[in-house]
PDB file of N, CA and C in Angstrom:
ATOM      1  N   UNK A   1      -8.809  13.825  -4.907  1.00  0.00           N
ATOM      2  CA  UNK A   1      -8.112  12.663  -4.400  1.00  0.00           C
ATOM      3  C   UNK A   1      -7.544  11.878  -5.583  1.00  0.00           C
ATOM      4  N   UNK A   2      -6.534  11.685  -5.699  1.00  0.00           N
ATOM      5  CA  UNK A   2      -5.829  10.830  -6.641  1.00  0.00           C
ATOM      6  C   UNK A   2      -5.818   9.509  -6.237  1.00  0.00           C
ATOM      7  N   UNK A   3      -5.811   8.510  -7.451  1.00  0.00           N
ATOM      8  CA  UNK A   3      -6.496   7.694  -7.630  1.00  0.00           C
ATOM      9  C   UNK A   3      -5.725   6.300  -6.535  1.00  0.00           C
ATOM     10  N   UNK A   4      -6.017   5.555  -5.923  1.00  0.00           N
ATOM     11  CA  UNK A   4      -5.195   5.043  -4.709  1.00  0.00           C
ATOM     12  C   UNK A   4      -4.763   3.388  -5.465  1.00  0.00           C
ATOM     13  N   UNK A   5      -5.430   3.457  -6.895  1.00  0.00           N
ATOM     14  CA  UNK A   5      -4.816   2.252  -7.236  1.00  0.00           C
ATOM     15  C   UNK A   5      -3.042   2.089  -7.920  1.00  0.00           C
ATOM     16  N   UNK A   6      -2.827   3.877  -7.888  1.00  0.00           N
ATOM     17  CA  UNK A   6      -1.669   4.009  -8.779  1.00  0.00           C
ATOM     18  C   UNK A   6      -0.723   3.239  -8.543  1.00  0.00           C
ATOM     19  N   UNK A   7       0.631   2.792  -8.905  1.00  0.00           N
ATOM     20  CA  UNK A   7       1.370   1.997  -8.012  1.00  0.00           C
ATOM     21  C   UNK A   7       2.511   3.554  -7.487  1.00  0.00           C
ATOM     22  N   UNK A   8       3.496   3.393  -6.472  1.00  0.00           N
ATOM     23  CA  UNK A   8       3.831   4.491  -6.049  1.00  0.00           C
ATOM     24  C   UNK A   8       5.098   5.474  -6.252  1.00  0.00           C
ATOM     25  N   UNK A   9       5.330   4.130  -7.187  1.00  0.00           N
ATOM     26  CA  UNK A   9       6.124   5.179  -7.727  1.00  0.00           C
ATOM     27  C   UNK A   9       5.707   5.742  -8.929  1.00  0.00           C
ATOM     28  N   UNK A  10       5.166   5.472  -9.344  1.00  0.00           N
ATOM     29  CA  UNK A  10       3.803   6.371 -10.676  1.00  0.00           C
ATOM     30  C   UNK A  10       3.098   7.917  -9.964  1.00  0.00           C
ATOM     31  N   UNK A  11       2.698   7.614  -8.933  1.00  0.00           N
ATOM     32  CA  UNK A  11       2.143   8.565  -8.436  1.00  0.00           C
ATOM     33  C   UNK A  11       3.236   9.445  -7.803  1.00  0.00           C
ATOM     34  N   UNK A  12       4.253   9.419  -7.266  1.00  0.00           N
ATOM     35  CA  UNK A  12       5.511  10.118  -6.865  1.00  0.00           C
ATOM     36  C   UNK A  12       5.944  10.713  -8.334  1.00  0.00           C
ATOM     37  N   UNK A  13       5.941   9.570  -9.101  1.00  0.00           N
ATOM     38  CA  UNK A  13       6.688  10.328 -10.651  1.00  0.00           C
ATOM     39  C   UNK A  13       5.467  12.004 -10.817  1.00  0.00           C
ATOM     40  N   UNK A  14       4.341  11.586 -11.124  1.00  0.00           N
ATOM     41  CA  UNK A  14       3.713  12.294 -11.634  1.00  0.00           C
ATOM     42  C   UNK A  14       3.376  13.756 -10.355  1.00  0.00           C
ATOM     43  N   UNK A  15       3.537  13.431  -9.575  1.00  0.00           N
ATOM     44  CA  UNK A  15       3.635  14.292  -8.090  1.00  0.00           C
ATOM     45  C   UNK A  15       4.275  15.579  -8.425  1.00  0.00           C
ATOM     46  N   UNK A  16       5.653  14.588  -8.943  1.00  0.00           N
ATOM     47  CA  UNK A  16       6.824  15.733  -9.563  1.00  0.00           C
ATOM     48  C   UNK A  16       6.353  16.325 -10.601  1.00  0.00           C
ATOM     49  N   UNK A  17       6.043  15.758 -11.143  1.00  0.00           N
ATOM     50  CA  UNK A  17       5.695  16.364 -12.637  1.00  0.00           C
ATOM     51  C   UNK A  17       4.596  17.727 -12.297  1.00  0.00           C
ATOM     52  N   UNK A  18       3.839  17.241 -11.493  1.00  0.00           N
ATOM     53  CA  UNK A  18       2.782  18.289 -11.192  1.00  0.00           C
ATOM     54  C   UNK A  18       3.331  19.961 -10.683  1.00  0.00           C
ATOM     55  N   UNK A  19       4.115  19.278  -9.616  1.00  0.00           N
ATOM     56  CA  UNK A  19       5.289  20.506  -8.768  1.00  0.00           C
ATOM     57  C   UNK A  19       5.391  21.401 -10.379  1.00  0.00           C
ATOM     58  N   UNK A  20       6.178  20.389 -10.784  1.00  0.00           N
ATOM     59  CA  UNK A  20       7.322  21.343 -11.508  1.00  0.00           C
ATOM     60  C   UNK A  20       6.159  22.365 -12.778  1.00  0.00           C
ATOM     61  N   UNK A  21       4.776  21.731 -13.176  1.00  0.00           N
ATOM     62  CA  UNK A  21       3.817  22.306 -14.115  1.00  0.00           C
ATOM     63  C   UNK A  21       3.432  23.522 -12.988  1.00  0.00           C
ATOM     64  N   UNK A  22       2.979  23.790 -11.779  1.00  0.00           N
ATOM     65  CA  UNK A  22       2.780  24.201 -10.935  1.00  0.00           C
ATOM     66  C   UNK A  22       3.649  25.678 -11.045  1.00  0.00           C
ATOM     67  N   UNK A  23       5.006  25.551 -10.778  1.00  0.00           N
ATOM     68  CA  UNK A  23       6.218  26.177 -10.987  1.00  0.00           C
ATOM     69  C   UNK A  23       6.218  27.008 -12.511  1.00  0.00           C
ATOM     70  N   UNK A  24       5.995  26.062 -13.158  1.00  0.00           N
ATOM     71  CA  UNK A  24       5.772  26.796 -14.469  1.00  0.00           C
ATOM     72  C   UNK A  24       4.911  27.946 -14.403  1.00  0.00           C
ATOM     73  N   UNK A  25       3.516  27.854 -13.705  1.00  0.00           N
ATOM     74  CA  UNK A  25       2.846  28.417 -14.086  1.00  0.00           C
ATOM     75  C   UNK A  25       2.802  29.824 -13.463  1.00  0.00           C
ATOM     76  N   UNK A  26       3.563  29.698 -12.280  1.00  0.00           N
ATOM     77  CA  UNK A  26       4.213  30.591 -11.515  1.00  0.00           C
ATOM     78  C   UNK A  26       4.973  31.876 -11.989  1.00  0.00           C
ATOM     79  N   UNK A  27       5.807  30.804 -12.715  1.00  0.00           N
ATOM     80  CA  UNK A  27       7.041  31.885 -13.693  1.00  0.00           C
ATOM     81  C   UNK A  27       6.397  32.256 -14.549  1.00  0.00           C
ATOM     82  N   UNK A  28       5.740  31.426 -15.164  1.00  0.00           N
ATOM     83  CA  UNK A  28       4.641  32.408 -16.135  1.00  0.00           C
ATOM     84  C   UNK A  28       4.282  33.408 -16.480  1.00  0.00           C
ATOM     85  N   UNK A  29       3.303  33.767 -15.295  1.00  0.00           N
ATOM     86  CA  UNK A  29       2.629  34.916 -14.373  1.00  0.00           C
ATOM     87  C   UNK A  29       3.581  35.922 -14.722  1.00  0.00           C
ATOM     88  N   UNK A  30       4.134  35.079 -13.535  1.00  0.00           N
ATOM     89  CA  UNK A  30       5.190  36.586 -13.049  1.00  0.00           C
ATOM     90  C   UNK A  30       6.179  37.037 -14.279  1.00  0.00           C
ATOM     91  N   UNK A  31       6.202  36.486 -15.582  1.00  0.00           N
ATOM     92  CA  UNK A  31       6.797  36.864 -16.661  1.00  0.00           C
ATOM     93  C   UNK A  31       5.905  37.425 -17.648  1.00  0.00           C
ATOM     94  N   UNK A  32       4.592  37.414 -17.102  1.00  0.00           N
ATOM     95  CA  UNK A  32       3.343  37.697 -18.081  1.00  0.00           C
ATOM     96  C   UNK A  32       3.695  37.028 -19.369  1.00  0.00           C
ATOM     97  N   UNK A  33       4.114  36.123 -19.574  1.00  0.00           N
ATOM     98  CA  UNK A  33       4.105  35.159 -20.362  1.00  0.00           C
ATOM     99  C   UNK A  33       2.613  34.004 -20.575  1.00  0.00           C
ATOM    100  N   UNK A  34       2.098  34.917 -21.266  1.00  0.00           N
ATOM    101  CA  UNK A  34       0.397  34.290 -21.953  1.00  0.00           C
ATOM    102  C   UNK A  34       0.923  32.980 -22.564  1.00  0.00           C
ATOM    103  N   UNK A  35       1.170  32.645 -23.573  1.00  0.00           N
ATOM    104  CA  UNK A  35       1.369  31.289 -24.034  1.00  0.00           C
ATOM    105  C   UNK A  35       2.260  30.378 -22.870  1.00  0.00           C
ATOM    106  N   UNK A  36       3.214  30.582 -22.426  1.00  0.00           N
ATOM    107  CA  UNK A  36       3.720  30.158 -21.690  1.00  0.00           C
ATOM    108  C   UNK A  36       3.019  29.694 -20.362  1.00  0.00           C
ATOM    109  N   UNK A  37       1.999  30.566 -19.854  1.00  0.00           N
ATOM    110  CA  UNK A  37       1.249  29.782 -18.689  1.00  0.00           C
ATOM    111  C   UNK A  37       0.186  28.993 -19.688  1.00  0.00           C
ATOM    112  N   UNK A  38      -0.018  29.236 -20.770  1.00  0.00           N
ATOM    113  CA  UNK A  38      -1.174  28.827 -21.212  1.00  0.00           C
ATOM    114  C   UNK A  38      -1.374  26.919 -20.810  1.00  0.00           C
ATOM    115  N   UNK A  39       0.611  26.688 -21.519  1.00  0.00           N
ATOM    116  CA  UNK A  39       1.051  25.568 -21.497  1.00  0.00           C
ATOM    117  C   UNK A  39       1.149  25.057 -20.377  1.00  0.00           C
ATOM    118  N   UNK A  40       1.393  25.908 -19.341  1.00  0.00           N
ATOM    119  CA  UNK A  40       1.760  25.064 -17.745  1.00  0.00           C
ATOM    120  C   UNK A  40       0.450  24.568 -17.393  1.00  0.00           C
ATOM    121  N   UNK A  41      -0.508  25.504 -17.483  1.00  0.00           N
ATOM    122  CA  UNK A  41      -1.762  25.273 -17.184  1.00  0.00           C
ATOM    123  C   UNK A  41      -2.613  23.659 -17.809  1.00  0.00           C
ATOM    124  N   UNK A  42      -1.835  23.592 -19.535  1.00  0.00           N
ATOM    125  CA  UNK A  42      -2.463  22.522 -19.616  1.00  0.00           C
ATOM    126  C   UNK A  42      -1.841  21.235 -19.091  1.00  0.00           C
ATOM    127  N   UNK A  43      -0.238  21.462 -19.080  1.00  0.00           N
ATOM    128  CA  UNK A  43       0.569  20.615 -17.970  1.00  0.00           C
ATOM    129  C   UNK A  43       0.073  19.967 -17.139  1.00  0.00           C
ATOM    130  N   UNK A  44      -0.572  20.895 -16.350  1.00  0.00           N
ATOM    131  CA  UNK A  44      -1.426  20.576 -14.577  1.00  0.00           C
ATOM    132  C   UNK A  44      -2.547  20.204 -15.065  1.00  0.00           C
ATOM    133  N   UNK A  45      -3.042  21.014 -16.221  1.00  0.00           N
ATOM    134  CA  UNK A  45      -4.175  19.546 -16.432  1.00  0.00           C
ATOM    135  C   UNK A  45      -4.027  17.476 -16.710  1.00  0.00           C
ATOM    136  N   UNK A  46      -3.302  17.753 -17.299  1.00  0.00           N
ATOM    137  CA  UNK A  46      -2.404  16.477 -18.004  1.00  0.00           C
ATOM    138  C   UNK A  46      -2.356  15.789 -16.622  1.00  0.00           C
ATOM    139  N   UNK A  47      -1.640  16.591 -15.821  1.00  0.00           N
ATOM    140  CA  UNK A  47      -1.222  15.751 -14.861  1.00  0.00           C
ATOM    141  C   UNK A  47      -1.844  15.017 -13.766  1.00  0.00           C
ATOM    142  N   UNK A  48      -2.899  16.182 -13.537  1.00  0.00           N
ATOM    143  CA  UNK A  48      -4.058  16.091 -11.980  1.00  0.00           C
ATOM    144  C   UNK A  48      -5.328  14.455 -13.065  1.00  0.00           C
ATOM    145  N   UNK A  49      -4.898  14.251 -14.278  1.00  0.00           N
ATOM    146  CA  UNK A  49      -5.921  13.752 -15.192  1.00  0.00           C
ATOM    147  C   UNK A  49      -5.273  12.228 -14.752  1.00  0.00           C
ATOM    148  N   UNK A  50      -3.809  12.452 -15.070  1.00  0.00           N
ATOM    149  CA  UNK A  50      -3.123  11.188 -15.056  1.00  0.00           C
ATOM    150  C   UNK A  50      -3.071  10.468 -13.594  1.00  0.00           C
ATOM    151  N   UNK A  51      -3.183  11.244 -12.516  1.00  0.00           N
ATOM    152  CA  UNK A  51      -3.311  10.753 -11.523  1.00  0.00           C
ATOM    153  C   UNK A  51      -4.539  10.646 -10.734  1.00  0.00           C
ATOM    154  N   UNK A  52      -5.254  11.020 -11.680  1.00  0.00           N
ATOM    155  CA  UNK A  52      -6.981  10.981 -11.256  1.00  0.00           C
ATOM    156  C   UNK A  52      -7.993  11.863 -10.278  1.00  0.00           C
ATOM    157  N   UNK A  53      -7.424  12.524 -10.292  1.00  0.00           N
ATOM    158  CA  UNK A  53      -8.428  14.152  -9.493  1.00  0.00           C
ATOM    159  C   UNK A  53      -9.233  14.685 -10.377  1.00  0.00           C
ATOM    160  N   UNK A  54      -9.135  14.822 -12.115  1.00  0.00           N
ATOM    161  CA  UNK A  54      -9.529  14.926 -12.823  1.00  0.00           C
ATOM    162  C   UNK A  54      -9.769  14.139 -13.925  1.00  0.00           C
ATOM    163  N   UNK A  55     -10.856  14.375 -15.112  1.00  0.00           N
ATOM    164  CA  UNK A  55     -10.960  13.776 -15.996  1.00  0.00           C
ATOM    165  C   UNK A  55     -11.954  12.208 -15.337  1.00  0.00           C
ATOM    166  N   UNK A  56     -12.518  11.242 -16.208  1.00  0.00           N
ATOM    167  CA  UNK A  56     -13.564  10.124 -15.803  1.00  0.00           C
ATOM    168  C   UNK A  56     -12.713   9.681 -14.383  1.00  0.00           C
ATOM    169  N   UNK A  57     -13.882   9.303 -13.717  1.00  0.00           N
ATOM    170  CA  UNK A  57     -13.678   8.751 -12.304  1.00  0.00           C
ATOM    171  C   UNK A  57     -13.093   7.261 -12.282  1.00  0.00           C
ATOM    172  N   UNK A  58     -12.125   7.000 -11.550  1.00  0.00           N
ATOM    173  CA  UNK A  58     -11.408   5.570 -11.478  1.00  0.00           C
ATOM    174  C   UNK A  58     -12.151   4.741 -10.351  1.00  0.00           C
ATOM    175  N   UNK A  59     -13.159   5.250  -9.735  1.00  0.00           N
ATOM    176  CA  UNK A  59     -13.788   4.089  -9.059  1.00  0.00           C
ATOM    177  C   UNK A  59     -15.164   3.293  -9.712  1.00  0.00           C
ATOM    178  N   UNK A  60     -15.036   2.244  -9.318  1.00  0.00           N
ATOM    179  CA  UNK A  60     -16.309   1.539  -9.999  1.00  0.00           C
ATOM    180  C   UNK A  60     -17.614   0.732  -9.044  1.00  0.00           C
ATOM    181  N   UNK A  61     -17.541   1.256  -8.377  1.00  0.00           N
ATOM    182  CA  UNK A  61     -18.354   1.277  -7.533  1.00  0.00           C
ATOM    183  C   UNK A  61     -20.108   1.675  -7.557  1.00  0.00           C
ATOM    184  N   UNK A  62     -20.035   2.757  -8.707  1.00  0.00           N
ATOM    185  CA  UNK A  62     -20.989   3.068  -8.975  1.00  0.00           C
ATOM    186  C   UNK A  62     -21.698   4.722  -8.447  1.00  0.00           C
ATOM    187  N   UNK A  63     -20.293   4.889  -7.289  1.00  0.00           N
ATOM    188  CA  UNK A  63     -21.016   6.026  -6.459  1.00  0.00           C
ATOM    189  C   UNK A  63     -20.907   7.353  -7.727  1.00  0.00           C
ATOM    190  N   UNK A  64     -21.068   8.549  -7.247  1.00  0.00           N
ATOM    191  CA  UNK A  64     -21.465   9.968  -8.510  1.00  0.00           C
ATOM    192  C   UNK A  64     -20.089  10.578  -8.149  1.00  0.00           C
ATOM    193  N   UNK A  65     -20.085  11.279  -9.146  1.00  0.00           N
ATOM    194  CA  UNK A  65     -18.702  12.001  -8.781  1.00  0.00           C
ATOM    195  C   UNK A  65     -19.098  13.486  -8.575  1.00  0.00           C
ATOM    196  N   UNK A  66     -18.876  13.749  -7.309  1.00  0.00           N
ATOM    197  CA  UNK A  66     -19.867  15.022  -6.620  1.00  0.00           C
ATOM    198  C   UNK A  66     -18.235  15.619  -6.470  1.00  0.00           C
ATOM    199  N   UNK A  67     -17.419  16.114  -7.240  1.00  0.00           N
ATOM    200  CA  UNK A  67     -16.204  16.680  -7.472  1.00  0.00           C
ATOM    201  C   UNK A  67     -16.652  18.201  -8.370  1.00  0.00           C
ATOM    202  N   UNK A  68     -16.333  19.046  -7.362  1.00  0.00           N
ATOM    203  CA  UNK A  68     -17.059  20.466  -7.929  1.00  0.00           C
ATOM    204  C   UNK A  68     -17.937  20.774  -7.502  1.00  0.00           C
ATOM    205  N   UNK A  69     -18.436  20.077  -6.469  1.00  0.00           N
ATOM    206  CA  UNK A  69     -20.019  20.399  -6.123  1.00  0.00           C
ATOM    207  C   UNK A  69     -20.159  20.633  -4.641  1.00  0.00           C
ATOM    208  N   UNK A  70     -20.401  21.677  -4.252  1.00  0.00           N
ATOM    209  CA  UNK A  70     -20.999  22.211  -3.007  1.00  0.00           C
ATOM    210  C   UNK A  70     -21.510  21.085  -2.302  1.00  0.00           C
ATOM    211  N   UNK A  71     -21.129  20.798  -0.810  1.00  0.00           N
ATOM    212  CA  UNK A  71     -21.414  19.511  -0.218  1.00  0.00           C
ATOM    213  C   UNK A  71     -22.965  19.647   0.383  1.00  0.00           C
ATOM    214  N   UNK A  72     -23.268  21.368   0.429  1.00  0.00           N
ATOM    215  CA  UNK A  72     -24.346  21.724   0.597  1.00  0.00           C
ATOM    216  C   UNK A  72     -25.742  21.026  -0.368  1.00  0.00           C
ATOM    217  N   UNK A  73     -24.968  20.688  -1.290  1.00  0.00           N
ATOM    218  CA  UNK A  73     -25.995  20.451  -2.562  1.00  0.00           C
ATOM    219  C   UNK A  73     -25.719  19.093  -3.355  1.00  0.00           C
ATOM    220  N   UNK A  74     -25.606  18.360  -2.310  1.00  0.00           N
ATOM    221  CA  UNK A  74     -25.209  16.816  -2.441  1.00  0.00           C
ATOM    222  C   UNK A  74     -25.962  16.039  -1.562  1.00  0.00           C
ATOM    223  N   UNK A  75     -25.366  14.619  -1.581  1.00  0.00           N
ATOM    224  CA  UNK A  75     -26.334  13.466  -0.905  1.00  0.00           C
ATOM    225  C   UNK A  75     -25.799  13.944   0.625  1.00  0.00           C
ATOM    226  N   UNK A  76     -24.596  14.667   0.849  1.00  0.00           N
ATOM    227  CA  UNK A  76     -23.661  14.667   1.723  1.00  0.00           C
ATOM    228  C   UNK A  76     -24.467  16.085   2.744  1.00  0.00           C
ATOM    229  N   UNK A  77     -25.582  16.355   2.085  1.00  0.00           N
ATOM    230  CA  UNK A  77     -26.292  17.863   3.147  1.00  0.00           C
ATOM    231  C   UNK A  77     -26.254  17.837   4.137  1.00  0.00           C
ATOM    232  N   UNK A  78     -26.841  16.644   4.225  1.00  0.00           N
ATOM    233  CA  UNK A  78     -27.254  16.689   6.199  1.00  0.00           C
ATOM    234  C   UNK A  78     -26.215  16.433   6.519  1.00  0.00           C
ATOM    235  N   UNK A  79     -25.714  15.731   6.400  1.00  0.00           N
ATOM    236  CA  UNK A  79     -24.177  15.620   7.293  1.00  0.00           C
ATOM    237  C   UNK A  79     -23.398  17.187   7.005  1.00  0.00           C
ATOM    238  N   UNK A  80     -23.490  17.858   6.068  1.00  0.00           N
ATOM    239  CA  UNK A  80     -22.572  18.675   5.954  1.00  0.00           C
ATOM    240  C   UNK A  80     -23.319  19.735   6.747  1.00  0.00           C
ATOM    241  N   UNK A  81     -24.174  20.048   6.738  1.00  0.00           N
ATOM    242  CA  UNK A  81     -25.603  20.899   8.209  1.00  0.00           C
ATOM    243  C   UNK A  81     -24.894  20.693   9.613  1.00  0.00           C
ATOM    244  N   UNK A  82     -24.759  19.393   9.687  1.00  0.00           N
ATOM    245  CA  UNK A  82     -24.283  18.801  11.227  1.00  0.00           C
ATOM    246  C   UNK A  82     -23.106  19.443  11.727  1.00  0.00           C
ATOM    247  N   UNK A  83     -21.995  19.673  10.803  1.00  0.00           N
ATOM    248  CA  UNK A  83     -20.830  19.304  11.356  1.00  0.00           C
ATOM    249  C   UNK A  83     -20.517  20.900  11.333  1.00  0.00           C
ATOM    250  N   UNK A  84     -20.895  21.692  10.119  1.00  0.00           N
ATOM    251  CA  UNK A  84     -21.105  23.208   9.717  1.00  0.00           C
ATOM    252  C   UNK A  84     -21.092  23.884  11.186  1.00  0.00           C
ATOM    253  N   UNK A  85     -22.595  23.354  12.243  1.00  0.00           N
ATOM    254  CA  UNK A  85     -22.941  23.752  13.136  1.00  0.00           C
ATOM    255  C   UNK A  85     -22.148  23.547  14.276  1.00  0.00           C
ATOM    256  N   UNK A  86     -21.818  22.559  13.959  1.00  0.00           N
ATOM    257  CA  UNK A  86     -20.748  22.111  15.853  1.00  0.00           C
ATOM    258  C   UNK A  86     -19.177  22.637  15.446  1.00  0.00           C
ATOM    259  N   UNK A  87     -19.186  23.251  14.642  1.00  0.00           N
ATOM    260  CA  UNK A  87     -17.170  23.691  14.146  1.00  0.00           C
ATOM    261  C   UNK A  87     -17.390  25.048  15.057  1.00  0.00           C
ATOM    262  N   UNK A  88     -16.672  25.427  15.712  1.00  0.00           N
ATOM    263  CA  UNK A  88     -16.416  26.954  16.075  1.00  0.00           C
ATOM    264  C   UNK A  88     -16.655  27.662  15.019  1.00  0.00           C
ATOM    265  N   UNK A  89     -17.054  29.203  14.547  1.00  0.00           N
ATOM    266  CA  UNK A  89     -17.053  29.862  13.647  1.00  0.00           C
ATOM    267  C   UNK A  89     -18.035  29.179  12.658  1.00  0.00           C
ATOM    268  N   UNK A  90     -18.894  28.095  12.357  1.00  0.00           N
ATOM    269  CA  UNK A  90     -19.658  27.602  11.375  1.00  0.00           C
ATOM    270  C   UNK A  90     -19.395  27.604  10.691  1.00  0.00           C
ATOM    271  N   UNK A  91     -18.147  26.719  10.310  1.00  0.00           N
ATOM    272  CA  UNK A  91     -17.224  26.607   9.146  1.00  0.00           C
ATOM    273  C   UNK A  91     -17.597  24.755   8.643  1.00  0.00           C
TER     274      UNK A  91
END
């Protein structure tokens, strides 16, 4: 989740920016171009950082940043048990 204090056109700017690192990394690939994705890749890091999905957490609240982490294996279990069970397919 990116960070909701951004103002919006900051977060639209960097949106783009992401697309287009995204794209890069695409052509990359498909050019087997090693250095070249190397860079897109850190692009999309740069970017997902600047808008806060990654890199220190922008809330201050105090809550954990359970980002990467199995909801199974969080404060979030039981609830995630509950809902697992009532989805069609136990998804």
């Amino acid at each position: 989740m990116a960070n909701p204090d951004l103002a919006e056109a900051r977060r639209a700017d960097l949106v783009d920016k992401l697309m287009t690192a995204r794209r890069a990394v695409r052509e990359a690939r498909t050019a087997k171009d090693r250095e070249a994705e190397a860079a897109a890749h850190k692009a999309v890091d740069e970017v997902k950082q600047a808008l806060g999905e990654r890199g220190p957490v922008w809330w201050d609240d105090g809550s954990p940043d359970l980002n990467r982490h199995m909801a199974k294996n969080t404060t979030y279990a039981d609830w995630y048990a509950k809902i697992g069970r009532s989805r069609p397919g136990g998804f």
